[in-house]
N, C-alpha and C. Protein backbone atom coordinates (compact mmCIF):
# COMPACT_ATOMS: atom_id res chain seq x y z
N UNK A 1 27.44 12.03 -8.13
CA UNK A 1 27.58 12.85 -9.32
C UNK A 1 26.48 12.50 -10.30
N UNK A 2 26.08 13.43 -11.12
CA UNK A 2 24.87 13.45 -11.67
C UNK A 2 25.12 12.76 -13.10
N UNK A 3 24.45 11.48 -13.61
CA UNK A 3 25.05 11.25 -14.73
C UNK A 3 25.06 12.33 -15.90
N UNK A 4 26.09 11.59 -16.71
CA UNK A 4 26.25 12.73 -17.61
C UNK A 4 26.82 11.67 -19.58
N UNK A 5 26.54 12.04 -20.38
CA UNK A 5 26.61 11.52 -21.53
C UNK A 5 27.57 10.43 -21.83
N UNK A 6 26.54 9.23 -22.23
CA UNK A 6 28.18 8.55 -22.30
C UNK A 6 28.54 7.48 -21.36
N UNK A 7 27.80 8.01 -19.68
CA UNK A 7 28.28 7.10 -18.69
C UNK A 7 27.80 6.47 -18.58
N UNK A 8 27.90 5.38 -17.63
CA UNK A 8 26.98 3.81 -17.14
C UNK A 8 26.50 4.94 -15.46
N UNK A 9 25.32 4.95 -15.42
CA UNK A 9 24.42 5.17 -14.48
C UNK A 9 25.22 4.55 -12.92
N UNK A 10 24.66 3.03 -13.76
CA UNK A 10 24.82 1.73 -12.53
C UNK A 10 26.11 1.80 -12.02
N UNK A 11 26.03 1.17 -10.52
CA UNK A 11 27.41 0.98 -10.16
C UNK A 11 27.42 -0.24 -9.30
N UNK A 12 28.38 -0.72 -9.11
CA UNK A 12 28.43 -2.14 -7.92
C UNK A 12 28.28 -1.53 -6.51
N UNK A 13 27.10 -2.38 -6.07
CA UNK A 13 26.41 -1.97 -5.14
C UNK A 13 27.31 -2.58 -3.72
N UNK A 14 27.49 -1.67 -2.48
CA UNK A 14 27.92 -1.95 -1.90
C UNK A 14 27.59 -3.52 -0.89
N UNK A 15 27.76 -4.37 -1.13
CA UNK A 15 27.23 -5.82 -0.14
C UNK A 15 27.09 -5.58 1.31
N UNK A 16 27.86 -4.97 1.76
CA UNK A 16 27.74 -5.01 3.46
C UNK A 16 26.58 -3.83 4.08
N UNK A 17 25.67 -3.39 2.85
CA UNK A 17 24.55 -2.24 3.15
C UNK A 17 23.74 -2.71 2.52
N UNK A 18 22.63 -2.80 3.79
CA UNK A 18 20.92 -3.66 3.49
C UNK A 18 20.24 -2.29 3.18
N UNK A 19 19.57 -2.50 1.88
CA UNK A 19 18.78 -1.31 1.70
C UNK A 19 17.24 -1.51 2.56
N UNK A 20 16.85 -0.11 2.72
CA UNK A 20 15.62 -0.22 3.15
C UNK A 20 14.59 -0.29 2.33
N UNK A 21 13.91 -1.15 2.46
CA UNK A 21 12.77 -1.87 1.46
C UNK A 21 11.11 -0.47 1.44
N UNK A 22 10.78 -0.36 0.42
CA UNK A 22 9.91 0.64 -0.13
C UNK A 22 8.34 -0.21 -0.87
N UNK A 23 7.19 0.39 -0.64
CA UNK A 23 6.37 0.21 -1.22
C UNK A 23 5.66 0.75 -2.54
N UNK A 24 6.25 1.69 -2.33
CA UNK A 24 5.37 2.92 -3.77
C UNK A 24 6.16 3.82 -3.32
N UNK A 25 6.33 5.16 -4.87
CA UNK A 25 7.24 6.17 -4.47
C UNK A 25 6.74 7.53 -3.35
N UNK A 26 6.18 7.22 -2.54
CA UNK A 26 5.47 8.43 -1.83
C UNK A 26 6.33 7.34 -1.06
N UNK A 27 5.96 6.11 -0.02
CA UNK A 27 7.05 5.71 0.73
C UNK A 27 8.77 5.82 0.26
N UNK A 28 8.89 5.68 -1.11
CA UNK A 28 10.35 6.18 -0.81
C UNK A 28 10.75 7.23 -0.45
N UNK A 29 9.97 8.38 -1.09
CA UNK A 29 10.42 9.64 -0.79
C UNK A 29 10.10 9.94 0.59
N UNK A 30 9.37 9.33 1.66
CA UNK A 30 9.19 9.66 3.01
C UNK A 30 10.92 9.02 3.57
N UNK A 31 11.14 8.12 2.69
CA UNK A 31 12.28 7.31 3.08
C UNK A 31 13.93 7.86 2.71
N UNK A 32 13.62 8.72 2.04
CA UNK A 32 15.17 9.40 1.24
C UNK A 32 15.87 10.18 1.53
N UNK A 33 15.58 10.40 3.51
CA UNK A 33 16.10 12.01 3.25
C UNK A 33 18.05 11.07 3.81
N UNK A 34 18.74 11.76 3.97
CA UNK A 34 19.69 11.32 4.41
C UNK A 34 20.13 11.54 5.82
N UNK A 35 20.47 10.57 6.48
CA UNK A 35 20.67 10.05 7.79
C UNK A 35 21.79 11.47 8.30
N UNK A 36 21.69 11.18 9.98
CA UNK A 36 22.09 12.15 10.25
C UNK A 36 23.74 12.46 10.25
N UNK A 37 23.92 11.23 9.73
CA UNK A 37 25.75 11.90 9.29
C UNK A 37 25.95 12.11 8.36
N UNK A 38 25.22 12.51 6.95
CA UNK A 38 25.07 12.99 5.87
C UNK A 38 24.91 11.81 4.75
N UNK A 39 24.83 11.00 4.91
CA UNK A 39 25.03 9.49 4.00
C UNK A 39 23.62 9.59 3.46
N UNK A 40 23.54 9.24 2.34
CA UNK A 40 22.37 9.27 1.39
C UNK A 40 21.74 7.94 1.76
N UNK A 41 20.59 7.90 1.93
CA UNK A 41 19.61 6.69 2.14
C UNK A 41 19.73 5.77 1.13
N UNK A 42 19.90 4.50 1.14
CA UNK A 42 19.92 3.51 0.27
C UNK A 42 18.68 2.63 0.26
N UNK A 43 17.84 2.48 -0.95
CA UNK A 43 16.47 2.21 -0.83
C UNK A 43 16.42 1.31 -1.97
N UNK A 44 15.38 0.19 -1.57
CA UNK A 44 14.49 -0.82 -2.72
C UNK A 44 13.53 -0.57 -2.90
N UNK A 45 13.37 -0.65 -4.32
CA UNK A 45 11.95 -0.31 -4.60
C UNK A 45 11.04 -1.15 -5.09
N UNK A 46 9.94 -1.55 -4.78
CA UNK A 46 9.08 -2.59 -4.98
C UNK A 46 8.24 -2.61 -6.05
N UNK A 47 7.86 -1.53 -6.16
CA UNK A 47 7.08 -0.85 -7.12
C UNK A 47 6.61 0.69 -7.49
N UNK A 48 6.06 0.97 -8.45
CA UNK A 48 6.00 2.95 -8.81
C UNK A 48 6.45 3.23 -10.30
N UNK A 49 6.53 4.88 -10.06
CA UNK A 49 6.79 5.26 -11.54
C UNK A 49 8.57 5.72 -11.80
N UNK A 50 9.02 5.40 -10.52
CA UNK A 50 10.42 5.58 -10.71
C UNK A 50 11.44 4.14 -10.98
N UNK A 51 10.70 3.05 -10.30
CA UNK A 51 11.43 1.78 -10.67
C UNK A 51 11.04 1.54 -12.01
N UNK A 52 9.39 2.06 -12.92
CA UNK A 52 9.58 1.85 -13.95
C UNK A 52 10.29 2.25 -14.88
N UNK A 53 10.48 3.87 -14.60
CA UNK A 53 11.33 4.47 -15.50
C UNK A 53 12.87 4.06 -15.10
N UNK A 54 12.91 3.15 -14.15
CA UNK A 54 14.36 2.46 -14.09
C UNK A 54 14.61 1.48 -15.24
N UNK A 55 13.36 0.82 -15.87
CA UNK A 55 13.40 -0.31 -16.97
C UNK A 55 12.72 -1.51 -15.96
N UNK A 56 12.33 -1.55 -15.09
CA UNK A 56 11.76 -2.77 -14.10
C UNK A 56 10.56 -2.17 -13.75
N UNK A 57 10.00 -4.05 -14.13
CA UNK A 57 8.50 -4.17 -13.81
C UNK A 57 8.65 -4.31 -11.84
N UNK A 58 9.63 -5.06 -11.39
CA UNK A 58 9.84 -5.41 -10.30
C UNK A 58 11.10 -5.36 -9.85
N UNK A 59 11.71 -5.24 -8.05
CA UNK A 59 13.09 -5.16 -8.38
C UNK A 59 13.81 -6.71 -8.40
N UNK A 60 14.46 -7.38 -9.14
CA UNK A 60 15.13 -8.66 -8.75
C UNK A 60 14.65 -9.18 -7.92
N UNK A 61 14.56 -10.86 -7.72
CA UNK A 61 14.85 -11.54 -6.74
C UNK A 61 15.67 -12.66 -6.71
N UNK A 62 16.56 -13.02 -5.91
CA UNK A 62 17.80 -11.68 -5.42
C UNK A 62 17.92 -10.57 -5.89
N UNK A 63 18.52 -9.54 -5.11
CA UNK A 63 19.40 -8.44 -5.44
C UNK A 63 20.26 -8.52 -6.46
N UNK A 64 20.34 -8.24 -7.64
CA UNK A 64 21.41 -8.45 -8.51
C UNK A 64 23.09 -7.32 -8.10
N UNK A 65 22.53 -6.72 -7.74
CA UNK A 65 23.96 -5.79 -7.04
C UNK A 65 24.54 -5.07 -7.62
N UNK A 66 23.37 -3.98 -7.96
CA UNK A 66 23.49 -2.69 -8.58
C UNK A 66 23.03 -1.20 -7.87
N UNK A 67 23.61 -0.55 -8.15
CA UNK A 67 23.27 0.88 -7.24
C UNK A 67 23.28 2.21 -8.38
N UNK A 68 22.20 2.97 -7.97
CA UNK A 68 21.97 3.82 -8.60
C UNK A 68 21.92 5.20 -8.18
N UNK A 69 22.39 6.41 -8.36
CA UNK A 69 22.15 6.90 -7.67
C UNK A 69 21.18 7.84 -8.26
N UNK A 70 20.65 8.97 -6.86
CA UNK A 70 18.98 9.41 -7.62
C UNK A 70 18.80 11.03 -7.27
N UNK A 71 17.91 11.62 -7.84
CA UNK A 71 17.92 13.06 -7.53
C UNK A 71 16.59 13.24 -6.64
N UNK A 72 16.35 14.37 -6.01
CA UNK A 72 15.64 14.26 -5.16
C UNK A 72 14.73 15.73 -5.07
N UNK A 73 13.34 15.36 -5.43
CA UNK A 73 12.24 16.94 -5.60
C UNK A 73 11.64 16.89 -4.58
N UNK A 74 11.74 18.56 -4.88
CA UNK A 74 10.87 19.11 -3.00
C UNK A 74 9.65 20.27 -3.86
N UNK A 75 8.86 20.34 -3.23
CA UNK A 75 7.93 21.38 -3.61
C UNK A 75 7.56 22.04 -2.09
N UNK A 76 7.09 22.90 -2.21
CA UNK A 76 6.67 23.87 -1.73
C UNK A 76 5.14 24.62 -2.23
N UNK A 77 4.08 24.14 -1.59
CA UNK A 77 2.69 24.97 -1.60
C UNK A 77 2.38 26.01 -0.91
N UNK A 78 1.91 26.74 -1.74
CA UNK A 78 1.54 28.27 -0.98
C UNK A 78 2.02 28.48 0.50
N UNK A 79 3.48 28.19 0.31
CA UNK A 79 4.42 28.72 1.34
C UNK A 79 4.75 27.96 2.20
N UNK A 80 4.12 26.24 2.34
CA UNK A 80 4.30 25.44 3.14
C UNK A 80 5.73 25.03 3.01
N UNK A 81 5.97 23.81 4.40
CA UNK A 81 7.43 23.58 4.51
C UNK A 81 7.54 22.56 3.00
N UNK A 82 8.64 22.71 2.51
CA UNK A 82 9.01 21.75 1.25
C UNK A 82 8.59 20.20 1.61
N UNK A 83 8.26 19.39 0.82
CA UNK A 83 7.94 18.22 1.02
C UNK A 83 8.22 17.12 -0.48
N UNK A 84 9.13 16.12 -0.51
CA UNK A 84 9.86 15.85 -0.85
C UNK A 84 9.17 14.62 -1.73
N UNK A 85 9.47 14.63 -2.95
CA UNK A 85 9.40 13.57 -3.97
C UNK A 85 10.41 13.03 -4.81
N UNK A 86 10.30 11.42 -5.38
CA UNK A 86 11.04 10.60 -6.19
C UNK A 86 11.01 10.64 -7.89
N UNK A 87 9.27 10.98 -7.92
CA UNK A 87 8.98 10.72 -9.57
C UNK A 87 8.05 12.11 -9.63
N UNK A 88 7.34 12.41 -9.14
CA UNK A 88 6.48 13.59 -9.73
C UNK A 88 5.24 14.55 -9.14
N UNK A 89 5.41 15.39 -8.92
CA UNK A 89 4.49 16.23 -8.95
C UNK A 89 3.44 16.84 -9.89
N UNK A 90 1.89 16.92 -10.07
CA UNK A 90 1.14 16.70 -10.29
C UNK A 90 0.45 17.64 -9.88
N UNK A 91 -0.14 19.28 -10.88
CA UNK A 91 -1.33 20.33 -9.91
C UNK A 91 -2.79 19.92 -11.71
N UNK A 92 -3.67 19.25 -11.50
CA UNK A 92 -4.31 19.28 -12.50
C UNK A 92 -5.85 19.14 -11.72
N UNK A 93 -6.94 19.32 -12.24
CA UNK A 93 -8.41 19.31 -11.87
C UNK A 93 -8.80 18.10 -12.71
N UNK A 94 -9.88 17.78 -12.41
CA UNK A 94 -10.91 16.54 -12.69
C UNK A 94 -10.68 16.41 -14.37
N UNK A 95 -10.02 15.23 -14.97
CA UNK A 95 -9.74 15.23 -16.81
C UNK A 95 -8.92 16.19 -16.86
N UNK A 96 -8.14 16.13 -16.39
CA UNK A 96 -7.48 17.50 -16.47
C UNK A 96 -7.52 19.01 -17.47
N UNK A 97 -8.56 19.19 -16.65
CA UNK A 97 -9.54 20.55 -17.39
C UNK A 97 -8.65 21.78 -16.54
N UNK A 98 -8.57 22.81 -17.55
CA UNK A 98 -8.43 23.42 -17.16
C UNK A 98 -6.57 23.65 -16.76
N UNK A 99 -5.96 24.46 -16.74
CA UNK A 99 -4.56 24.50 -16.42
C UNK A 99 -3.53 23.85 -15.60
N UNK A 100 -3.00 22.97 -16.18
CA UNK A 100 -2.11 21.89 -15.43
C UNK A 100 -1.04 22.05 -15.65
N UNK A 101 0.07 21.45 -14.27
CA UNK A 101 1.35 21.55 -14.42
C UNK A 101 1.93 19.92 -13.96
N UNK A 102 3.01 19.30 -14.72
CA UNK A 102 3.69 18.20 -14.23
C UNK A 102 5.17 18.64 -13.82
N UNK A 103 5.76 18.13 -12.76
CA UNK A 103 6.93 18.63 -12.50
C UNK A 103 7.50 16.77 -12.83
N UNK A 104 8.48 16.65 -13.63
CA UNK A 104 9.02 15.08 -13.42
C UNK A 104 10.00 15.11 -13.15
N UNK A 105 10.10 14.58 -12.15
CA UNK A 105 11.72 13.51 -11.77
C UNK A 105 11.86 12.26 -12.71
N UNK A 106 11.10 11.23 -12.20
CA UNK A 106 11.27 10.30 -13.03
C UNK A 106 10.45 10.44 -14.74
N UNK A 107 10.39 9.60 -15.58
CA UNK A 107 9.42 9.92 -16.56
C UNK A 107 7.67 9.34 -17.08
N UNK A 108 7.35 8.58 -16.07
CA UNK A 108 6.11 7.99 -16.31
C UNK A 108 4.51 8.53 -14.99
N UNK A 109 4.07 8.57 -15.07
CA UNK A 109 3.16 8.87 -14.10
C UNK A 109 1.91 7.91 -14.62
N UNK A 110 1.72 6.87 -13.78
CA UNK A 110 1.02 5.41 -14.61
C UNK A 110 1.27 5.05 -15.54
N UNK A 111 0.64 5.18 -16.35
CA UNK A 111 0.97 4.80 -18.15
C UNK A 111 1.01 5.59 -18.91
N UNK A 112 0.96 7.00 -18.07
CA UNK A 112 1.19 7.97 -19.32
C UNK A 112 3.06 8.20 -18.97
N UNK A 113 3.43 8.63 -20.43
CA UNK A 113 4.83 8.79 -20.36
C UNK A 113 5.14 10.27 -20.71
N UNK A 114 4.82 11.28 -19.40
CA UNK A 114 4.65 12.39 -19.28
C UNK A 114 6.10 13.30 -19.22
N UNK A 115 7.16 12.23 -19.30
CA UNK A 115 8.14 13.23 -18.83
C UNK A 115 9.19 12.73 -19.87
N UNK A 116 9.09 12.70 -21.25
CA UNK A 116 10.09 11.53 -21.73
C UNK A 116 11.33 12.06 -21.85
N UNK A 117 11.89 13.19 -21.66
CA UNK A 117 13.27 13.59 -21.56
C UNK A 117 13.48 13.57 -20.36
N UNK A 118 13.14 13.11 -19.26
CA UNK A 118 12.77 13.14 -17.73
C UNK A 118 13.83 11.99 -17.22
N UNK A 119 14.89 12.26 -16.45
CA UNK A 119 15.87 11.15 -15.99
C UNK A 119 15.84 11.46 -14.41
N UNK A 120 16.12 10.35 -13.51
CA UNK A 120 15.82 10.90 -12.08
C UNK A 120 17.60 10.93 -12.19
N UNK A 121 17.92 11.36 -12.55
CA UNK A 121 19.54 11.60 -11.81
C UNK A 121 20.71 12.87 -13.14
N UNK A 122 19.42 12.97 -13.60
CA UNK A 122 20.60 14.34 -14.76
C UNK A 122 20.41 15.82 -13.70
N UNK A 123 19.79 15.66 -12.56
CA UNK A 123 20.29 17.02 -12.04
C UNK A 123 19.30 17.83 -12.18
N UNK A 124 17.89 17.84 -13.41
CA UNK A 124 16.84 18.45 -13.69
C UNK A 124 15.90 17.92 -13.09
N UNK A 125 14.58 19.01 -13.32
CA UNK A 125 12.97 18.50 -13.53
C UNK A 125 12.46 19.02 -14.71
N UNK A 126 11.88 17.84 -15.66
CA UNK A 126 11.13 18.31 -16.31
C UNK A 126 9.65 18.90 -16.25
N UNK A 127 9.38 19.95 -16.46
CA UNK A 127 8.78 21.09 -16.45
C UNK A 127 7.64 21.02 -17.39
N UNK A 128 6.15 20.95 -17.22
CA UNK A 128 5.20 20.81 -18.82
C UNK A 128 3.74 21.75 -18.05
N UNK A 129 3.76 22.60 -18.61
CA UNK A 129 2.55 23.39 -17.89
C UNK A 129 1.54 24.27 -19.11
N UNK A 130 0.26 24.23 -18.95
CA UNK A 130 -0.02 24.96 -19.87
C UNK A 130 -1.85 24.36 -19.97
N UNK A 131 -2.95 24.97 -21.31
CA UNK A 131 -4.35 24.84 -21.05
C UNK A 131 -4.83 23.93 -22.12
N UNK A 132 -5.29 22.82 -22.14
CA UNK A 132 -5.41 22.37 -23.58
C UNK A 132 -7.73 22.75 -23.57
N UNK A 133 -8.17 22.40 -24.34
CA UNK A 133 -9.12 22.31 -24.54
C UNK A 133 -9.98 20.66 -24.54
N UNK A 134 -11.10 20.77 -24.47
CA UNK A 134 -11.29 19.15 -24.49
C UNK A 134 -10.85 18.39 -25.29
N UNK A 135 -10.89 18.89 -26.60
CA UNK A 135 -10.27 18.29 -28.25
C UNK A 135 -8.72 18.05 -28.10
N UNK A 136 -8.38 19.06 -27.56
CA UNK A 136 -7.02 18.52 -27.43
C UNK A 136 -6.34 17.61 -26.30
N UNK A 137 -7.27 17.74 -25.19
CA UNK A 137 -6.50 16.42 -24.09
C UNK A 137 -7.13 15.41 -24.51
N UNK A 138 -8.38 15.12 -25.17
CA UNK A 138 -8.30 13.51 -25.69
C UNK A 138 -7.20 13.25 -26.36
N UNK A 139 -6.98 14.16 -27.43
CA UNK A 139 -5.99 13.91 -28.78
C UNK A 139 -4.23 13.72 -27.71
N UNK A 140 -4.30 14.84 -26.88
CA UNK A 140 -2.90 14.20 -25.87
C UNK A 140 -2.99 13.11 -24.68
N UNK A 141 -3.99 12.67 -24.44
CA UNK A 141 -4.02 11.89 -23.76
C UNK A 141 -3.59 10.78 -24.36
N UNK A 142 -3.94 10.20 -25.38
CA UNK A 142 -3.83 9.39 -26.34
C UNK A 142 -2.15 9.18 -26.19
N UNK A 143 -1.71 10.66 -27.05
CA UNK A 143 -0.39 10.65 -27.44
C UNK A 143 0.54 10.64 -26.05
N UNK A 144 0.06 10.93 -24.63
CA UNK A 144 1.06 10.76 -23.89
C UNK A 144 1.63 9.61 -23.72
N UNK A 145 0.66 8.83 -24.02
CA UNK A 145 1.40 7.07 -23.65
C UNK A 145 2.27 6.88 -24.69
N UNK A 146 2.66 7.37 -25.66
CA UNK A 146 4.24 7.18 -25.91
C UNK A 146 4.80 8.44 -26.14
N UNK A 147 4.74 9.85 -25.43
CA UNK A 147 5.60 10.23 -25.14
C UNK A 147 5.39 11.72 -26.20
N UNK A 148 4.54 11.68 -27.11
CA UNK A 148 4.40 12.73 -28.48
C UNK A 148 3.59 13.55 -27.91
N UNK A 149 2.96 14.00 -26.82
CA UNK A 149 2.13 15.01 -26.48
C UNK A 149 2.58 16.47 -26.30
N UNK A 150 4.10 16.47 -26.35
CA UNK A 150 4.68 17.78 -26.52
C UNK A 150 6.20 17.34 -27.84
N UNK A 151 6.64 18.36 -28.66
CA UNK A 151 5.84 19.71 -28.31
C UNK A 151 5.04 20.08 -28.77
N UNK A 152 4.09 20.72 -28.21
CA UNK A 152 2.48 21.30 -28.34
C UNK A 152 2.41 23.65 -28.16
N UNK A 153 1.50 23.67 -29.27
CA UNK A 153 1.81 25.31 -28.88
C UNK A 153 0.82 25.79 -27.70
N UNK A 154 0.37 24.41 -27.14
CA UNK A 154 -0.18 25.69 -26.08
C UNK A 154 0.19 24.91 -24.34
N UNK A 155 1.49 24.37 -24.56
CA UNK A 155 1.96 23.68 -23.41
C UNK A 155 3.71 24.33 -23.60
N UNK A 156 3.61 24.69 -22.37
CA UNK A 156 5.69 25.01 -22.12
C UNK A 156 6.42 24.16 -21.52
N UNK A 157 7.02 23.34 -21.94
CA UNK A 157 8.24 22.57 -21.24
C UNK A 157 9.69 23.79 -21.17
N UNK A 158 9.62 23.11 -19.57
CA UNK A 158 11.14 23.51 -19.37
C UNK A 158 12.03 22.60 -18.83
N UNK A 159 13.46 22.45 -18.56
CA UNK A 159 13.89 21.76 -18.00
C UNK A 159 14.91 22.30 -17.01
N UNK A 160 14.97 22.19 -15.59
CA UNK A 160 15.65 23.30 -14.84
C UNK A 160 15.47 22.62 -13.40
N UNK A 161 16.78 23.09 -12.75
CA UNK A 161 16.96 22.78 -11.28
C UNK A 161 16.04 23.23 -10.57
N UNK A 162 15.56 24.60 -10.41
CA UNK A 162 14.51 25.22 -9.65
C UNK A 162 13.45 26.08 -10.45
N UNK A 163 12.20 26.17 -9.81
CA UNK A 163 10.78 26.28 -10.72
C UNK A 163 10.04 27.14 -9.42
N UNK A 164 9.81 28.22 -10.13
CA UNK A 164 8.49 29.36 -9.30
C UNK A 164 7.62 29.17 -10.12
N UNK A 165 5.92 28.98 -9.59
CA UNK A 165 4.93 29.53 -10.92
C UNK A 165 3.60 29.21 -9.81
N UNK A 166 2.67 30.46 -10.43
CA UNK A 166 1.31 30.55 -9.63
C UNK A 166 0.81 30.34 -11.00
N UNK A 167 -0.26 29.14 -10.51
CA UNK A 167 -1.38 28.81 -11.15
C UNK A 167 -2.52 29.79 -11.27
N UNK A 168 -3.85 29.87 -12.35
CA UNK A 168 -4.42 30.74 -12.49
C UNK A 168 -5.74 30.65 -11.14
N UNK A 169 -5.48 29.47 -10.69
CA UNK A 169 -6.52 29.18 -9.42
C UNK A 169 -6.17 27.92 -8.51
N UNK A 170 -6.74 27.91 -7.26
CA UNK A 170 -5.81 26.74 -6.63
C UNK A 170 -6.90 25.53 -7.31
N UNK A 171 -5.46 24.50 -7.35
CA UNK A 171 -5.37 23.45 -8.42
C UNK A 171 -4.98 22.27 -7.41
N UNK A 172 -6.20 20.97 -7.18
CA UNK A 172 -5.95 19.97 -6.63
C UNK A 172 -4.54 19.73 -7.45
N UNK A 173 -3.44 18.80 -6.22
CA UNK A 173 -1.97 18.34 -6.49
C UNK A 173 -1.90 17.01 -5.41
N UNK A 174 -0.69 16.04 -6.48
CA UNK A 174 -0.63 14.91 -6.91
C UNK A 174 0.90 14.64 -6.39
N UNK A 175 1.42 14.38 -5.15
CA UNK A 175 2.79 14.06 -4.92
C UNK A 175 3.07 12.56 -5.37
N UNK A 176 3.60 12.25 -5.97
CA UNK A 176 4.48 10.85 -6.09
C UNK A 176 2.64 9.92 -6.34
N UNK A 177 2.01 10.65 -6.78
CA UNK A 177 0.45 9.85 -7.02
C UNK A 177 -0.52 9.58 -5.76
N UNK A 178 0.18 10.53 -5.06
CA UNK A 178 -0.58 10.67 -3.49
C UNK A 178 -1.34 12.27 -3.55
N UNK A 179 -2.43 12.02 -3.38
CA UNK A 179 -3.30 13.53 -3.29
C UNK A 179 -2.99 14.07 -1.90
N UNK A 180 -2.59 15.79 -2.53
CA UNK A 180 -1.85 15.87 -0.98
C UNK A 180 -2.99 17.73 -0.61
N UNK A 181 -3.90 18.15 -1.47
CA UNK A 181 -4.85 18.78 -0.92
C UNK A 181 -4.47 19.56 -2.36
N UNK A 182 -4.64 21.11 -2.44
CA UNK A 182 -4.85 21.74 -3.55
C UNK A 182 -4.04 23.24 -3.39
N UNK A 183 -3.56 23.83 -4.32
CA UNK A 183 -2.59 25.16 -3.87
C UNK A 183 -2.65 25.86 -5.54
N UNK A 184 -1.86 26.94 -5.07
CA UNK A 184 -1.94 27.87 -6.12
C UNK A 184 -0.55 28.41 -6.20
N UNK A 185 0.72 28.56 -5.33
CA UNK A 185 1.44 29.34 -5.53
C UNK A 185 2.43 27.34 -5.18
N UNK A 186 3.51 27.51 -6.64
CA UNK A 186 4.16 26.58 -6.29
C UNK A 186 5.67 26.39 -6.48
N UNK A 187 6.68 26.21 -5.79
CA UNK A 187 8.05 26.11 -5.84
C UNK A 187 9.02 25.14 -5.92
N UNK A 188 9.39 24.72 -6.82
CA UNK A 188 10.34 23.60 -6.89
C UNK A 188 11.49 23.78 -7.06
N UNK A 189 12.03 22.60 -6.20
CA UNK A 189 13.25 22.46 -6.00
C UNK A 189 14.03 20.98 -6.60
N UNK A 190 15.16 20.66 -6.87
CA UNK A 190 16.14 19.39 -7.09
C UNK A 190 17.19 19.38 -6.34
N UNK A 191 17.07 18.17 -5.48
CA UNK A 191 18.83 17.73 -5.00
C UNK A 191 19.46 17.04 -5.78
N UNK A 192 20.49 16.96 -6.41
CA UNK A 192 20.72 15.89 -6.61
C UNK A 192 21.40 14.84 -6.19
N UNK A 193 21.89 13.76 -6.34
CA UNK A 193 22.47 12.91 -5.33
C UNK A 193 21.84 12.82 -4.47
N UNK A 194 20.23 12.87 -4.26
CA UNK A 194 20.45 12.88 -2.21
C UNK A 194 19.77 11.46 -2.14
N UNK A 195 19.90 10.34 -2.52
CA UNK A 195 19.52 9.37 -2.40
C UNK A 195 19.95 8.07 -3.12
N UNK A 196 20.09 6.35 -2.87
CA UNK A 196 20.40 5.39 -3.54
C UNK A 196 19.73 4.59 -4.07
N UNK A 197 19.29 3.56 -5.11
CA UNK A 197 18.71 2.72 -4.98
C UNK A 197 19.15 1.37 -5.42
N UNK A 198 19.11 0.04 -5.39
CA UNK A 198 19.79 -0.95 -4.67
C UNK A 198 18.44 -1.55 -5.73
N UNK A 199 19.56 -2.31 -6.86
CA UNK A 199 18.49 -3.43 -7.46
C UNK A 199 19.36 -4.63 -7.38
């Protein structure tokens, strides 16, 4: 269940289930889909932009014996099969010139804090698309690292389970901070629940 106002996230993590250990969030999300009797993958995370936006630089050592549960983004490029992320999707060009879109699951993408209403388990993606000029991505670049770069009048945030939108040209894209080639027509999707994670 998707948190919701009010609640404790965390839960006591089951002991008799070894999570599977993760390197960066492009390996988790290769790692998340759920097994074939429907059971959501239970995963550690070592490092990325989703254990940070968990509040951890690192996960425990030991396990402190907590479980979280997580939502799960798929995109879709110019018609390809969906392919599945933890923290974020990413269609921007070189300085990001020119028309960019962030899709967030989680809320950080390095050190910029691109998604700050961005929770991996409320059920959404946050949504930020739009053209700045050079003057203005210094001036937001700046401001993304804590989070003030929207709202802006020439950027649209949305926040929503599923996302259609063609870019004005195909636009190198950024899975989970993995370059995965360049597209123009793009579709997003949210599971939620479809995955655990185990600090």
């Amino acid at each position: 269940m998707t948190i919701s106002k009010g609640q404790l996230w965390e839960r006591p993590a089951d002991p008799n289930i070894a999570p599977t250990p993760t390197t960066s969030d492009a390996d988790a999300a290769a790692k998340a889909s759920r097994s074939a009797d429907g059971a959501p993958a239970v995963l550690r995370l070592a490092a990325g932009d989703l254990l940070n936006t968990m509040g951890y630089e690192s996960t425990p050592e030991p396990l402190v014996g907590l479980e979280f549960s997580m939502d799960l983004g798929f995109v879709s490029v110019d018609g390809a099969a969906p392919a599945p992320f933890v923290s974020h999707l990413v269609a921007r060009n070189r300085l990001w010139a020119g028309q960019c879109l962030v899709a967030m699951n989680a809320a950080w993408v390095g050190d910029l804090y691109l998604g700050p209403r961005a929770h991996p388990n409320d059920g959404l993606l946050d949504i930020t698309f739009g053209t700045l000029n050079w003057q203005q991505r210094l001036l937001a670049r700046k401001r993304a690292r804590l989070g003030t770069h929207v709202p802006h009048p020439n950027l649209t945030t949305k926040r929503v389970k599923d996302f259609e939108f063609e870019l004005d040209a195909s636009t190198p894209l950024y899975l989970d901070g993995q370059p995965i080639g360049a597209g123009k027509h793009i579709m997003l999707s949210l599971a939620p629940d479809e995955f655990k994670v185990v600090t």
